[in-house]
PDB file of N, CA and C in Angstrom:
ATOM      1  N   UNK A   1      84.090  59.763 -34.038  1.00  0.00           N
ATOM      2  CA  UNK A   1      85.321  59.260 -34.613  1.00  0.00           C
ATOM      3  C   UNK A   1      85.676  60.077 -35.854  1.00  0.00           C
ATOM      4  N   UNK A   2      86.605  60.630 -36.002  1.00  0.00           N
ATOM      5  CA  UNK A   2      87.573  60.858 -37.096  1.00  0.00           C
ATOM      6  C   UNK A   2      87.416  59.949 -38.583  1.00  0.00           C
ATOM      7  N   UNK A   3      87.556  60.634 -39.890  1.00  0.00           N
ATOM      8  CA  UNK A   3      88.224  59.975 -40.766  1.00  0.00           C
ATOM      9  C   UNK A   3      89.785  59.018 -40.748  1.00  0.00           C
ATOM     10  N   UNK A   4      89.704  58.176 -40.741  1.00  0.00           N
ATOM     11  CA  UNK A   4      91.397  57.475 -41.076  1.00  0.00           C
ATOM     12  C   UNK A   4      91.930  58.144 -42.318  1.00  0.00           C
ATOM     13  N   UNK A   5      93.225  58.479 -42.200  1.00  0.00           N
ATOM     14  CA  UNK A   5      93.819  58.802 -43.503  1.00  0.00           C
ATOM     15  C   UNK A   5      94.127  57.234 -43.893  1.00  0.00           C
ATOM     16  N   UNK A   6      94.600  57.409 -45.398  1.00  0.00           N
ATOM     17  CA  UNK A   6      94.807  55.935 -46.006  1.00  0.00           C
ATOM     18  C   UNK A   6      96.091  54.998 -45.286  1.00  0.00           C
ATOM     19  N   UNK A   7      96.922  55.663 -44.599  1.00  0.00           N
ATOM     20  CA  UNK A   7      98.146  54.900 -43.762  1.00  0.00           C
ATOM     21  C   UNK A   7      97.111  54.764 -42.665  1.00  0.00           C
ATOM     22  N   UNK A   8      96.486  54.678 -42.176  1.00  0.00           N
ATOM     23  CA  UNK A   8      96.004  54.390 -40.593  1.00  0.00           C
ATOM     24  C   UNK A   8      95.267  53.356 -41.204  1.00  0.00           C
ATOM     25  N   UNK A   9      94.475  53.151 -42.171  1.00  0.00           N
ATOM     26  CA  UNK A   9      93.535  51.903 -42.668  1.00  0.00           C
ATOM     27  C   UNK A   9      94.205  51.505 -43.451  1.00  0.00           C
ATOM     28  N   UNK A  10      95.230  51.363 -43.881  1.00  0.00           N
ATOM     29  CA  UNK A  10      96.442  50.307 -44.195  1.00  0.00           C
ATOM     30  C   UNK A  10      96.884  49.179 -42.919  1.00  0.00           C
ATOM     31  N   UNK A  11      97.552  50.334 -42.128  1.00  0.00           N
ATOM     32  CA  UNK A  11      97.726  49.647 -40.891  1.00  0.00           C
ATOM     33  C   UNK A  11      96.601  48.738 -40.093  1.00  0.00           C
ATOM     34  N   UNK A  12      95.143  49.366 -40.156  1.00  0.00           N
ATOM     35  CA  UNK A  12      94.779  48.471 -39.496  1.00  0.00           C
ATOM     36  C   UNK A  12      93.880  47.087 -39.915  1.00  0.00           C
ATOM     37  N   UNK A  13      93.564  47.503 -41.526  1.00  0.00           N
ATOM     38  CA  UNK A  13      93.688  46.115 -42.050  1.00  0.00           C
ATOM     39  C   UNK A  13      94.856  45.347 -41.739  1.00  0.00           C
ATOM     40  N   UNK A  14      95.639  46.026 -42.606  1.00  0.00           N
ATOM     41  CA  UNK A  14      96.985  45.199 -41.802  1.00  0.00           C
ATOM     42  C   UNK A  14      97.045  44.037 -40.793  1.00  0.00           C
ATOM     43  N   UNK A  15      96.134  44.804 -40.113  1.00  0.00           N
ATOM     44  CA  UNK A  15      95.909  43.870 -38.268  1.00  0.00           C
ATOM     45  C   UNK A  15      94.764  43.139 -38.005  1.00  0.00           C
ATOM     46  N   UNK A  16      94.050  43.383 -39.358  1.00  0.00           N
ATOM     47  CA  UNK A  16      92.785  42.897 -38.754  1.00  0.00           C
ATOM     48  C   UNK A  16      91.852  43.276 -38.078  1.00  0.00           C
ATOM     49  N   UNK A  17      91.601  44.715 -37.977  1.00  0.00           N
ATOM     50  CA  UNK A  17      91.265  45.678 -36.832  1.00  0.00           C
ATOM     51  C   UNK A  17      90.111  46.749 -37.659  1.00  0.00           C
ATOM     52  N   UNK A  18      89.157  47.109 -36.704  1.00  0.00           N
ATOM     53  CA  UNK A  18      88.436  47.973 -37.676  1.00  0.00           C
ATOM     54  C   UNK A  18      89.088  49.406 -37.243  1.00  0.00           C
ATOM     55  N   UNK A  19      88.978  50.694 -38.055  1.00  0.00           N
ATOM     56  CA  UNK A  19      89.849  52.059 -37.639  1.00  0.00           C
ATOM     57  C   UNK A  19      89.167  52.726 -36.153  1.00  0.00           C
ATOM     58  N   UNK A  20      89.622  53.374 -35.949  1.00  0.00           N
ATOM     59  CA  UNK A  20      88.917  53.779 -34.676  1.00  0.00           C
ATOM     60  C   UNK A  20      89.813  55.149 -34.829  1.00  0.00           C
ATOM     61  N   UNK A  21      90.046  55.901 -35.594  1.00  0.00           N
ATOM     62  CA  UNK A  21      90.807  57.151 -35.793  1.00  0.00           C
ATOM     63  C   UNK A  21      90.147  57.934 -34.520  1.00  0.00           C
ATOM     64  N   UNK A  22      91.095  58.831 -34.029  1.00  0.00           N
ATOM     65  CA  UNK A  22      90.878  59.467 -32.988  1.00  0.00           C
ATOM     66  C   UNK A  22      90.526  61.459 -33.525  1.00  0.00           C
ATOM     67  N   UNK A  23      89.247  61.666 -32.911  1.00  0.00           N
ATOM     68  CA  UNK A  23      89.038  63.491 -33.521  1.00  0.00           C
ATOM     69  C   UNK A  23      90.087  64.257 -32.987  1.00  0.00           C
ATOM     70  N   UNK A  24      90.644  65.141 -34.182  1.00  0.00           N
ATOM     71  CA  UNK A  24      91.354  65.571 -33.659  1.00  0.00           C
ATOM     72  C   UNK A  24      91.715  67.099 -32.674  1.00  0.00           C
ATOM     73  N   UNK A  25      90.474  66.790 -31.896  1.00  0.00           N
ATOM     74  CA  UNK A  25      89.940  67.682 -30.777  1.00  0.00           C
ATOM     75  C   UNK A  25      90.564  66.937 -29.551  1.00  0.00           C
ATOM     76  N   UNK A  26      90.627  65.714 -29.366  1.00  0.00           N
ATOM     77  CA  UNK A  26      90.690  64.777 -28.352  1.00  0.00           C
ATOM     78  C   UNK A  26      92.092  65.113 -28.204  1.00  0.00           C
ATOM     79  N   UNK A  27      92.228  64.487 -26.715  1.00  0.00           N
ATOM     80  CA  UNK A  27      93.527  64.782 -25.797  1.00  0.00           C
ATOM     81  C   UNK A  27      94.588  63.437 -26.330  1.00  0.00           C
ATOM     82  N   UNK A  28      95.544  63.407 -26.059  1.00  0.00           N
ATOM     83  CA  UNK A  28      96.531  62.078 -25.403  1.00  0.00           C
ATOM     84  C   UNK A  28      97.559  62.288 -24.784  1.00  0.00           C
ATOM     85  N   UNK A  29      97.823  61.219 -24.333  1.00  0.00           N
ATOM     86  CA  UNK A  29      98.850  62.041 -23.394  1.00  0.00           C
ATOM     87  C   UNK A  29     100.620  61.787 -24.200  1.00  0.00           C
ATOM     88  N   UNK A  30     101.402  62.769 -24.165  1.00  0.00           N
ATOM     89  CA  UNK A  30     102.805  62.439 -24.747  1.00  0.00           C
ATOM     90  C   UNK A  30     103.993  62.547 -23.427  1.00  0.00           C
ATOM     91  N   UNK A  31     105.084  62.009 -23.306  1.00  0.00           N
ATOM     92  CA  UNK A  31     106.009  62.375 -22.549  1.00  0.00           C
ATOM     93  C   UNK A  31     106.499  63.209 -22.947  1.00  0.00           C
ATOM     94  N   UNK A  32     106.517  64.259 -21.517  1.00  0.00           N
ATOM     95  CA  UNK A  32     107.624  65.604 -21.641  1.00  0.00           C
ATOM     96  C   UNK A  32     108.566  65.387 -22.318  1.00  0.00           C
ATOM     97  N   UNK A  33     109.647  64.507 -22.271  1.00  0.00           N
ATOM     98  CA  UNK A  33     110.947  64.250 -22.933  1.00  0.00           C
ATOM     99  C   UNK A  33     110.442  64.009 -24.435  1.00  0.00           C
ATOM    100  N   UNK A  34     109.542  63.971 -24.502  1.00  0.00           N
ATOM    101  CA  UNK A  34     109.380  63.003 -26.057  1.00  0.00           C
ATOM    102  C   UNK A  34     110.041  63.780 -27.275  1.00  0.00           C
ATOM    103  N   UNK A  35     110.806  63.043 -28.099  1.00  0.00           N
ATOM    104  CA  UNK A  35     111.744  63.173 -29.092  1.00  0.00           C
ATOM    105  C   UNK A  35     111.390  61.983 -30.322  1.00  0.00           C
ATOM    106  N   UNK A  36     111.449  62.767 -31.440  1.00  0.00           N
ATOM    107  CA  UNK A  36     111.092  61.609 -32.768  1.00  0.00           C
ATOM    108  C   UNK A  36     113.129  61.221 -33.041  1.00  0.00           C
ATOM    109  N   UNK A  37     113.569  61.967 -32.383  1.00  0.00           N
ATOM    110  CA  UNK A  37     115.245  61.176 -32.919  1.00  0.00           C
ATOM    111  C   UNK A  37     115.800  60.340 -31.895  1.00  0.00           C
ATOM    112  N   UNK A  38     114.673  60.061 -31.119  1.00  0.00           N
ATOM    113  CA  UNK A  38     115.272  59.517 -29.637  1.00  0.00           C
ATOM    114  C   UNK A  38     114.447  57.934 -29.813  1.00  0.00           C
ATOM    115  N   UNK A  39     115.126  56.774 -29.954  1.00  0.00           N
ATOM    116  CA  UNK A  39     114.142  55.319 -30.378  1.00  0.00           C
ATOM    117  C   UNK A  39     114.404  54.839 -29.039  1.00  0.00           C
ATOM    118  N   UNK A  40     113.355  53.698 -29.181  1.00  0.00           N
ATOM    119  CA  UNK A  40     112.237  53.617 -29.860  1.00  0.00           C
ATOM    120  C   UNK A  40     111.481  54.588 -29.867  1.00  0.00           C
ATOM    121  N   UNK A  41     110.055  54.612 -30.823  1.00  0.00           N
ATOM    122  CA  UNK A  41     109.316  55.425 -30.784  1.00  0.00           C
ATOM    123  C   UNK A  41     107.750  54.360 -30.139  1.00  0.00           C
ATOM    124  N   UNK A  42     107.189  54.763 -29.309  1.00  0.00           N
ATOM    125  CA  UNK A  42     106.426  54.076 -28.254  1.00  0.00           C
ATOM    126  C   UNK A  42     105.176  54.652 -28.487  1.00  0.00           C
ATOM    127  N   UNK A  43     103.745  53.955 -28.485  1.00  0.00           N
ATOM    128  CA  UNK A  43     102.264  54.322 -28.177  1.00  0.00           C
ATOM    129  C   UNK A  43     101.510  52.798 -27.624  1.00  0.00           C
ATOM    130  N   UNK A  44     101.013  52.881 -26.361  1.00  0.00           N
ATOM    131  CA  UNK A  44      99.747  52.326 -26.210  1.00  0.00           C
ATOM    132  C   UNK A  44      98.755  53.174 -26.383  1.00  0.00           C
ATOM    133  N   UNK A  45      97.301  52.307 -26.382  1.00  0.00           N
ATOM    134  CA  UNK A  45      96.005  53.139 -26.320  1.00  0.00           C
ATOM    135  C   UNK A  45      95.463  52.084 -25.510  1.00  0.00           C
ATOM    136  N   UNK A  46      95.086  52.588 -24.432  1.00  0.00           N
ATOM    137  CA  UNK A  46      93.759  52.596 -23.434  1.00  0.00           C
ATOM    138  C   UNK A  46      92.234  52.850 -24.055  1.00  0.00           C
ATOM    139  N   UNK A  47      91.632  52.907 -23.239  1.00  0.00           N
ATOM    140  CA  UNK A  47      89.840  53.209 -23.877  1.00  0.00           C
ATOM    141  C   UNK A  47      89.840  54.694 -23.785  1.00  0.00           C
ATOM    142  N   UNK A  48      89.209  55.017 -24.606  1.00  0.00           N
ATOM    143  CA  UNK A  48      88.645  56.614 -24.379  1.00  0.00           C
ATOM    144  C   UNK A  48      88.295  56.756 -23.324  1.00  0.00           C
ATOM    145  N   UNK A  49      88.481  58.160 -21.831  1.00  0.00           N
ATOM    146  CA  UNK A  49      87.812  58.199 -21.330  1.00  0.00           C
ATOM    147  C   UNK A  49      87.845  60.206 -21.042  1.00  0.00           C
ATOM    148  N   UNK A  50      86.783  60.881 -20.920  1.00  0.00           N
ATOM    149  CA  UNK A  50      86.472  62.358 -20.516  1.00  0.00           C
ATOM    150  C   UNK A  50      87.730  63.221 -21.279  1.00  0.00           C
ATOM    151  N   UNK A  51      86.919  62.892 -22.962  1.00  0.00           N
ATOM    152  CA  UNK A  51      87.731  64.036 -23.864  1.00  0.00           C
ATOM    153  C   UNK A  51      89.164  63.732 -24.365  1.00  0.00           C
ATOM    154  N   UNK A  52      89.825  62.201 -23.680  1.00  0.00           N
ATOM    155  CA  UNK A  52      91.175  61.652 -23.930  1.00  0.00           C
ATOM    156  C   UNK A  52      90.719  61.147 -25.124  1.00  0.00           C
ATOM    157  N   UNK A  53      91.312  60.398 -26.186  1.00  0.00           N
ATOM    158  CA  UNK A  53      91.282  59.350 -26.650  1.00  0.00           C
ATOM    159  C   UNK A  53      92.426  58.028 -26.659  1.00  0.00           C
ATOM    160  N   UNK A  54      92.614  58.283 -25.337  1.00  0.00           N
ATOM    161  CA  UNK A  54      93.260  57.048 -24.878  1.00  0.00           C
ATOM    162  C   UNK A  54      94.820  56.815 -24.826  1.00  0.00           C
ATOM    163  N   UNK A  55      95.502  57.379 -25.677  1.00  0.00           N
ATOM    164  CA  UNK A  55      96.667  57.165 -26.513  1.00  0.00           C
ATOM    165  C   UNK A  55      97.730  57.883 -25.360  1.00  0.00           C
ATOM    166  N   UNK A  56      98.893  56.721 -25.351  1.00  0.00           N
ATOM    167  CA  UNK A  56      99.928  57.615 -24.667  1.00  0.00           C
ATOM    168  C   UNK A  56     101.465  57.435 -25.352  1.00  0.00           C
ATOM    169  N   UNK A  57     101.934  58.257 -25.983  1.00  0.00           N
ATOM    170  CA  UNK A  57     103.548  58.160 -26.803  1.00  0.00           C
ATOM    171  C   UNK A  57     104.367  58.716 -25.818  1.00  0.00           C
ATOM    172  N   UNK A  58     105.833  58.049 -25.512  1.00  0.00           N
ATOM    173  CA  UNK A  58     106.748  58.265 -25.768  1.00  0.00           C
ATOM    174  C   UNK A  58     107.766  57.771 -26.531  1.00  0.00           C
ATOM    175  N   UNK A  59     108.869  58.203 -25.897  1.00  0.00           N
ATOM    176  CA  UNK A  59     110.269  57.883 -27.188  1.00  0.00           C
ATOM    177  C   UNK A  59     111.238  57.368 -25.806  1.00  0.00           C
ATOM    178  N   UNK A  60     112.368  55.789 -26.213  1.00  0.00           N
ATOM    179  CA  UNK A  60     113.049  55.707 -25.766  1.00  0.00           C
ATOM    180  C   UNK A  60     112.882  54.354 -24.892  1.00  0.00           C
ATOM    181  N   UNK A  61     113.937  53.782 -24.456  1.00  0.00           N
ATOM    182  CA  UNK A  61     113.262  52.453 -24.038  1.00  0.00           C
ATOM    183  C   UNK A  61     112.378  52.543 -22.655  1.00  0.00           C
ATOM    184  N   UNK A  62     112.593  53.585 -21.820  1.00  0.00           N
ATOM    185  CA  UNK A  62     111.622  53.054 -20.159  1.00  0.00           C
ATOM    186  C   UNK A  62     110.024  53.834 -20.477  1.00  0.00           C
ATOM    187  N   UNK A  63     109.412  53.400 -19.824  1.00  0.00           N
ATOM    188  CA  UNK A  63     108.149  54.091 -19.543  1.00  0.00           C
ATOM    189  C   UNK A  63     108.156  54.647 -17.964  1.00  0.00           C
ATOM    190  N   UNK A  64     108.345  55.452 -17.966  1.00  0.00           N
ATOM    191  CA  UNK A  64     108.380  56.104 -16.651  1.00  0.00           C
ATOM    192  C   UNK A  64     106.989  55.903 -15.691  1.00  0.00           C
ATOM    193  N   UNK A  65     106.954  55.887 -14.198  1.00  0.00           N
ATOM    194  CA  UNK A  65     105.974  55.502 -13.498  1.00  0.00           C
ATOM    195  C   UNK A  65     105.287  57.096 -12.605  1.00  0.00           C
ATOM    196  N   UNK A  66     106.569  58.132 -13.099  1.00  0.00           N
ATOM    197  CA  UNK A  66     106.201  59.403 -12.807  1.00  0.00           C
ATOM    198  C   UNK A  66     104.803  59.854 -12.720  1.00  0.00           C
ATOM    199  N   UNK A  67     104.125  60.408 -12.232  1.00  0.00           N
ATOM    200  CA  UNK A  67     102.596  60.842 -12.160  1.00  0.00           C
ATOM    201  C   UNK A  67     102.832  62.242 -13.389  1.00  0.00           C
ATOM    202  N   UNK A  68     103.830  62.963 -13.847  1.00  0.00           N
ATOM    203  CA  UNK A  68     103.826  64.154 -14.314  1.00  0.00           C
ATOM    204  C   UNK A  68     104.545  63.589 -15.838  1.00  0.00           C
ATOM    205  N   UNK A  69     105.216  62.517 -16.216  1.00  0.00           N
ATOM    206  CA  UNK A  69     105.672  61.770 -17.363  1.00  0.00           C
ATOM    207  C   UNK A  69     104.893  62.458 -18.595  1.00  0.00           C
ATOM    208  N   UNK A  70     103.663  62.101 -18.346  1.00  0.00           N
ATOM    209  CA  UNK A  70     102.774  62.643 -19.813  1.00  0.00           C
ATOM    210  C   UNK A  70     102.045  63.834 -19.602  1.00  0.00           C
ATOM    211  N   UNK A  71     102.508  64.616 -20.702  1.00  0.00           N
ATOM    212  CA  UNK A  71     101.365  65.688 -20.707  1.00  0.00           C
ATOM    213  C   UNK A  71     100.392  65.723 -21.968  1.00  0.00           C
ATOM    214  N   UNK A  72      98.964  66.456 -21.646  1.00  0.00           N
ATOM    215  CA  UNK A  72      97.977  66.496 -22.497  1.00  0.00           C
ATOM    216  C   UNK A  72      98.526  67.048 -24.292  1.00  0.00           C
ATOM    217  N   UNK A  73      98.055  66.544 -24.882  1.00  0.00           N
ATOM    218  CA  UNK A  73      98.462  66.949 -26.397  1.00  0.00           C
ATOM    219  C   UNK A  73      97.353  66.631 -27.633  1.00  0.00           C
ATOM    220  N   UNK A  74      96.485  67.576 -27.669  1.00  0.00           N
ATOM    221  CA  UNK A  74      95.501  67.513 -28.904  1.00  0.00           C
ATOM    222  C   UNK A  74      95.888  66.765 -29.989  1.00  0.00           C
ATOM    223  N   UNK A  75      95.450  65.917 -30.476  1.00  0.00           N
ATOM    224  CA  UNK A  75      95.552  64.576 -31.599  1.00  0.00           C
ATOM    225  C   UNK A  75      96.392  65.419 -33.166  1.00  0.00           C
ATOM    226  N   UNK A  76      95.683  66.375 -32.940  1.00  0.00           N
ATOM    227  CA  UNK A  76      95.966  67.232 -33.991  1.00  0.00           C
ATOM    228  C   UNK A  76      97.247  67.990 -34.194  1.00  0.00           C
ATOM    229  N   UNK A  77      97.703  67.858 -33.293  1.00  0.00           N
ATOM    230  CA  UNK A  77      99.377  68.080 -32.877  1.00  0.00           C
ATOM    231  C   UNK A  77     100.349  66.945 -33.296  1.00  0.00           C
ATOM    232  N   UNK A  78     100.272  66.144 -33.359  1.00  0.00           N
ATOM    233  CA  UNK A  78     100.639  65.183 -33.548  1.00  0.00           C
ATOM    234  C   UNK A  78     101.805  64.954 -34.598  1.00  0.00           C
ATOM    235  N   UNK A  79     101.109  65.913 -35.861  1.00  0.00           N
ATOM    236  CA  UNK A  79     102.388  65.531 -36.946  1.00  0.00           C
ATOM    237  C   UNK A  79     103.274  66.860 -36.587  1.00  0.00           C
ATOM    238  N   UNK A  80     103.290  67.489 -35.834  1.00  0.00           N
ATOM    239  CA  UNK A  80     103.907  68.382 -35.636  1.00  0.00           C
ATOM    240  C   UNK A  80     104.818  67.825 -34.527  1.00  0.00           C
ATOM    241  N   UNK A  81     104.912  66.939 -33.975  1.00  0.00           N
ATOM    242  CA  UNK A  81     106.112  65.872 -32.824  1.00  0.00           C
ATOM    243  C   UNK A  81     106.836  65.340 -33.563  1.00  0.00           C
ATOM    244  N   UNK A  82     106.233  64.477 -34.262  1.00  0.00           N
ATOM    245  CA  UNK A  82     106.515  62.979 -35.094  1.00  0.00           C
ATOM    246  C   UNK A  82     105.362  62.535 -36.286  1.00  0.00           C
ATOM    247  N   UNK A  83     105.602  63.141 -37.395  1.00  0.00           N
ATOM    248  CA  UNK A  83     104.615  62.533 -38.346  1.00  0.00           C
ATOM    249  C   UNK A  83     104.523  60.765 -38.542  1.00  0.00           C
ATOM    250  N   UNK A  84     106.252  60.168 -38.274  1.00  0.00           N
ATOM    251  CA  UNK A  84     106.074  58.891 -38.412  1.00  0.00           C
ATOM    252  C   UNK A  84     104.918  58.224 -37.912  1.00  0.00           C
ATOM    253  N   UNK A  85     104.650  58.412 -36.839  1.00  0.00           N
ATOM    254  CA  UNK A  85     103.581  57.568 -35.580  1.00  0.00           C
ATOM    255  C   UNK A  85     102.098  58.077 -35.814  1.00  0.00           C
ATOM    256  N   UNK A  86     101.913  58.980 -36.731  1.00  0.00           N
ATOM    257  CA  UNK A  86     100.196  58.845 -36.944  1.00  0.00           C
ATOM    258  C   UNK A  86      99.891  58.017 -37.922  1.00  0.00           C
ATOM    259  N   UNK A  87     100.523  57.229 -38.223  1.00  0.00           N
ATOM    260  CA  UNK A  87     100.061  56.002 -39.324  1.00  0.00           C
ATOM    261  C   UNK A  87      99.175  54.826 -37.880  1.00  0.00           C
ATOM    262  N   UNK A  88      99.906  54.643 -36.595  1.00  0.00           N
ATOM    263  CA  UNK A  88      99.620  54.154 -35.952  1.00  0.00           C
ATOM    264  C   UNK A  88      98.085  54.279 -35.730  1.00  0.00           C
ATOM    265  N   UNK A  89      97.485  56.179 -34.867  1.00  0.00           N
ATOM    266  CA  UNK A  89      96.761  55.962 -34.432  1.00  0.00           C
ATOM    267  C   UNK A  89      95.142  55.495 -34.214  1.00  0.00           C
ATOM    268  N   UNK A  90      94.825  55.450 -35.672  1.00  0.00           N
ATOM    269  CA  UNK A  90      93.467  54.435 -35.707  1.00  0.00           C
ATOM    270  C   UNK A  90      93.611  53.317 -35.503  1.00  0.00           C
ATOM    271  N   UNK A  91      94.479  52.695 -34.598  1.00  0.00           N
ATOM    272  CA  UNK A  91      94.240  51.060 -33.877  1.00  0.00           C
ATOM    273  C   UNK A  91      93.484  51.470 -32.637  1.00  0.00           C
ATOM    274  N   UNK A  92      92.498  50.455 -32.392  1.00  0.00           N
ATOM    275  CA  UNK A  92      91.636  50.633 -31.556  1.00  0.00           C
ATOM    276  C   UNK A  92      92.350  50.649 -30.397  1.00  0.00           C
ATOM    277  N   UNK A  93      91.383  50.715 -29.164  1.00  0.00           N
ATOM    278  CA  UNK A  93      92.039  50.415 -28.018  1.00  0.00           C
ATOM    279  C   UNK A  93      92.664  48.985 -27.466  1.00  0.00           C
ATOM    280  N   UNK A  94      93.755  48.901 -26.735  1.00  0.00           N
ATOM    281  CA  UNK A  94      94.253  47.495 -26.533  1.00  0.00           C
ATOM    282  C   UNK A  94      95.746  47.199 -27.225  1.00  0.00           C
ATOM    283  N   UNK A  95      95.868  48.284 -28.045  1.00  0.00           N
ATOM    284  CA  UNK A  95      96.801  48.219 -28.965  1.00  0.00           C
ATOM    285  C   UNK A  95      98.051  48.733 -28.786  1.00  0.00           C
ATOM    286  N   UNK A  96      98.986  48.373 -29.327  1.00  0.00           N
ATOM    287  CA  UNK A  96     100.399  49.354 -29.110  1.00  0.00           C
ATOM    288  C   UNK A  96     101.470  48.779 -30.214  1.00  0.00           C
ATOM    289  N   UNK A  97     102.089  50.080 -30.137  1.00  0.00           N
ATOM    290  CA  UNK A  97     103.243  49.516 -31.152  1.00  0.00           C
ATOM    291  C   UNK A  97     104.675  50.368 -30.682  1.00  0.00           C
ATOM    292  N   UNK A  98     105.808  49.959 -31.173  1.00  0.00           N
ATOM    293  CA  UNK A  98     107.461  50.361 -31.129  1.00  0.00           C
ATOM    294  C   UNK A  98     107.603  50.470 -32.314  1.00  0.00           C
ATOM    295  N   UNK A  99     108.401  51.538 -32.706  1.00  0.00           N
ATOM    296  CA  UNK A  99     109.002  51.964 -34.392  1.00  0.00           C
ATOM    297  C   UNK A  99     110.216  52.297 -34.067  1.00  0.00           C
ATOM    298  N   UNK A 100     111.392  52.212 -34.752  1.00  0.00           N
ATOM    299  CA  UNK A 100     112.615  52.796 -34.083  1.00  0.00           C
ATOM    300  C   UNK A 100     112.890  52.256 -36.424  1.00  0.00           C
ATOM    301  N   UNK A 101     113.921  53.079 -36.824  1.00  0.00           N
ATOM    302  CA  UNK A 101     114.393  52.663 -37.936  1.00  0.00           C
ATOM    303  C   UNK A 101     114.443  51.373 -38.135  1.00  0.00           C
ATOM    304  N   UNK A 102     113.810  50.733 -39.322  1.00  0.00           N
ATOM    305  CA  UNK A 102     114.246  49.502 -39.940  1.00  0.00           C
ATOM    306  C   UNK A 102     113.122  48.330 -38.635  1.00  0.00           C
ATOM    307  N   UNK A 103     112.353  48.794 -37.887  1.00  0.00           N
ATOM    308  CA  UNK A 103     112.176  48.021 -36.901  1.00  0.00           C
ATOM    309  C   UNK A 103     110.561  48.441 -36.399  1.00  0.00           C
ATOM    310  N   UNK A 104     109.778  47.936 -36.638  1.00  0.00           N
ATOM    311  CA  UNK A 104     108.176  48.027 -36.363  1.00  0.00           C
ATOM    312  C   UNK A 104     107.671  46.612 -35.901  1.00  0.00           C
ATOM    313  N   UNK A 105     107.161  47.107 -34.575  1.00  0.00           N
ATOM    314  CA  UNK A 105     106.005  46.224 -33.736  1.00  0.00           C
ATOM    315  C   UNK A 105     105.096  46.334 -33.328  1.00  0.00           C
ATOM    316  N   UNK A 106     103.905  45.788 -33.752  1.00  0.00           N
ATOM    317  CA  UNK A 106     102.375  45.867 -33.552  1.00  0.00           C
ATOM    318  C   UNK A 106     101.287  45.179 -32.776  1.00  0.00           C
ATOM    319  N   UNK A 107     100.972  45.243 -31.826  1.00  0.00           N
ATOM    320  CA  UNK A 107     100.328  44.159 -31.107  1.00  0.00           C
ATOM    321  C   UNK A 107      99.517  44.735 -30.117  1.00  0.00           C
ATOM    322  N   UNK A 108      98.490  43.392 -30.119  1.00  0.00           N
ATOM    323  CA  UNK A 108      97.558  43.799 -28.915  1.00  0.00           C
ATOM    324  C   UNK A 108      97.829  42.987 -27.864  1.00  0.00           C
ATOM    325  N   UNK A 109      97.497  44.041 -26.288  1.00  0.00           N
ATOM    326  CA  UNK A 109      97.800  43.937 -25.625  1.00  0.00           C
ATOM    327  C   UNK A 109      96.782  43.649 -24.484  1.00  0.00           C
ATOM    328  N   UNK A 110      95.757  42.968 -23.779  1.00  0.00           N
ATOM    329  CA  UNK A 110      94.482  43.090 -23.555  1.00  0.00           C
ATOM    330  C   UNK A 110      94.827  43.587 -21.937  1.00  0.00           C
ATOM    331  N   UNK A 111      96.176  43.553 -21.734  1.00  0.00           N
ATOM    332  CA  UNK A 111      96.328  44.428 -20.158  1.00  0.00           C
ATOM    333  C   UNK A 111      95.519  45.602 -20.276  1.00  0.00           C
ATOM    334  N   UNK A 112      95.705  46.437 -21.102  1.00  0.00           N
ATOM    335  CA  UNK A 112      95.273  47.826 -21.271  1.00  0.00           C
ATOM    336  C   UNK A 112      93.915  48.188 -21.052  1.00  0.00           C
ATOM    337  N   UNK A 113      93.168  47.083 -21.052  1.00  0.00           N
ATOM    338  CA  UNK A 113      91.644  47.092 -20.109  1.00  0.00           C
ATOM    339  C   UNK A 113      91.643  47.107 -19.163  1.00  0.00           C
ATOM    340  N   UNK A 114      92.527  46.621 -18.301  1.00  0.00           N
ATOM    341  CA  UNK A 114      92.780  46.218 -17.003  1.00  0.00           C
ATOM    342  C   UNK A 114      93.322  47.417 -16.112  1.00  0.00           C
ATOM    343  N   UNK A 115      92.738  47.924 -14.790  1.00  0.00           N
ATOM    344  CA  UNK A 115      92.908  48.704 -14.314  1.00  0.00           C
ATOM    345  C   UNK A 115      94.066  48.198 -12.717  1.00  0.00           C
TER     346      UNK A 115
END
């Protein structure tokens, strides 16, 4: 596991949650389309599994069911998309949130275990 910067362990006190910051070697997946001027701004996280750390962003209201929707994107890339949304990613797995201006939602979701 990664250090949390101080916005990611804001957030997840915040929640009640211990950090689970993701290395930023690890994969996630982002949508092709993905845009930080395009809202909402979208992440679940799943469990880690073979080098992922779980996490999948896009932008915009659908989640597409496409098999090709997300592509791989090193953690470490990240503020280089959208700096807004790495405050998010040390919520553990189970988790997800929507950001769009003036408008933040945080919650767990326990589908996301569920296969």
């Amino acid at each position: 596991m990664a250090d949390a910067t101080s916005d990611q362990l804001e957030m997840c006190r915040k929640h009640g949650v211990p950090p689970d910051a993701p290395d930023s070697l690890t994969k996630l997946g982002i949508s092709r389309s993905f845009s930080s001027r395009e809202f909402p701004l979208n992440g679940l996280r799943h469990p880690a599994e073979e080098g992922t750390n779980g996490w999948f962003l896009w932008s915009g209201e659908e989640l597409s069911t496409d098999p090709d929707f997300f592509v791989p994107l090193h953690a470490m890339h990240v503020d280089d998309h959208c700096p807004e949304i790495k405050k998010y990613l040390a919520l553990p797995p189970g988790w997800r949130f929507l950001y769009a201006p003036d408008q933040e939602y945080v919650w767990f979701d326990e589908s996301l275990f569920k296969l």
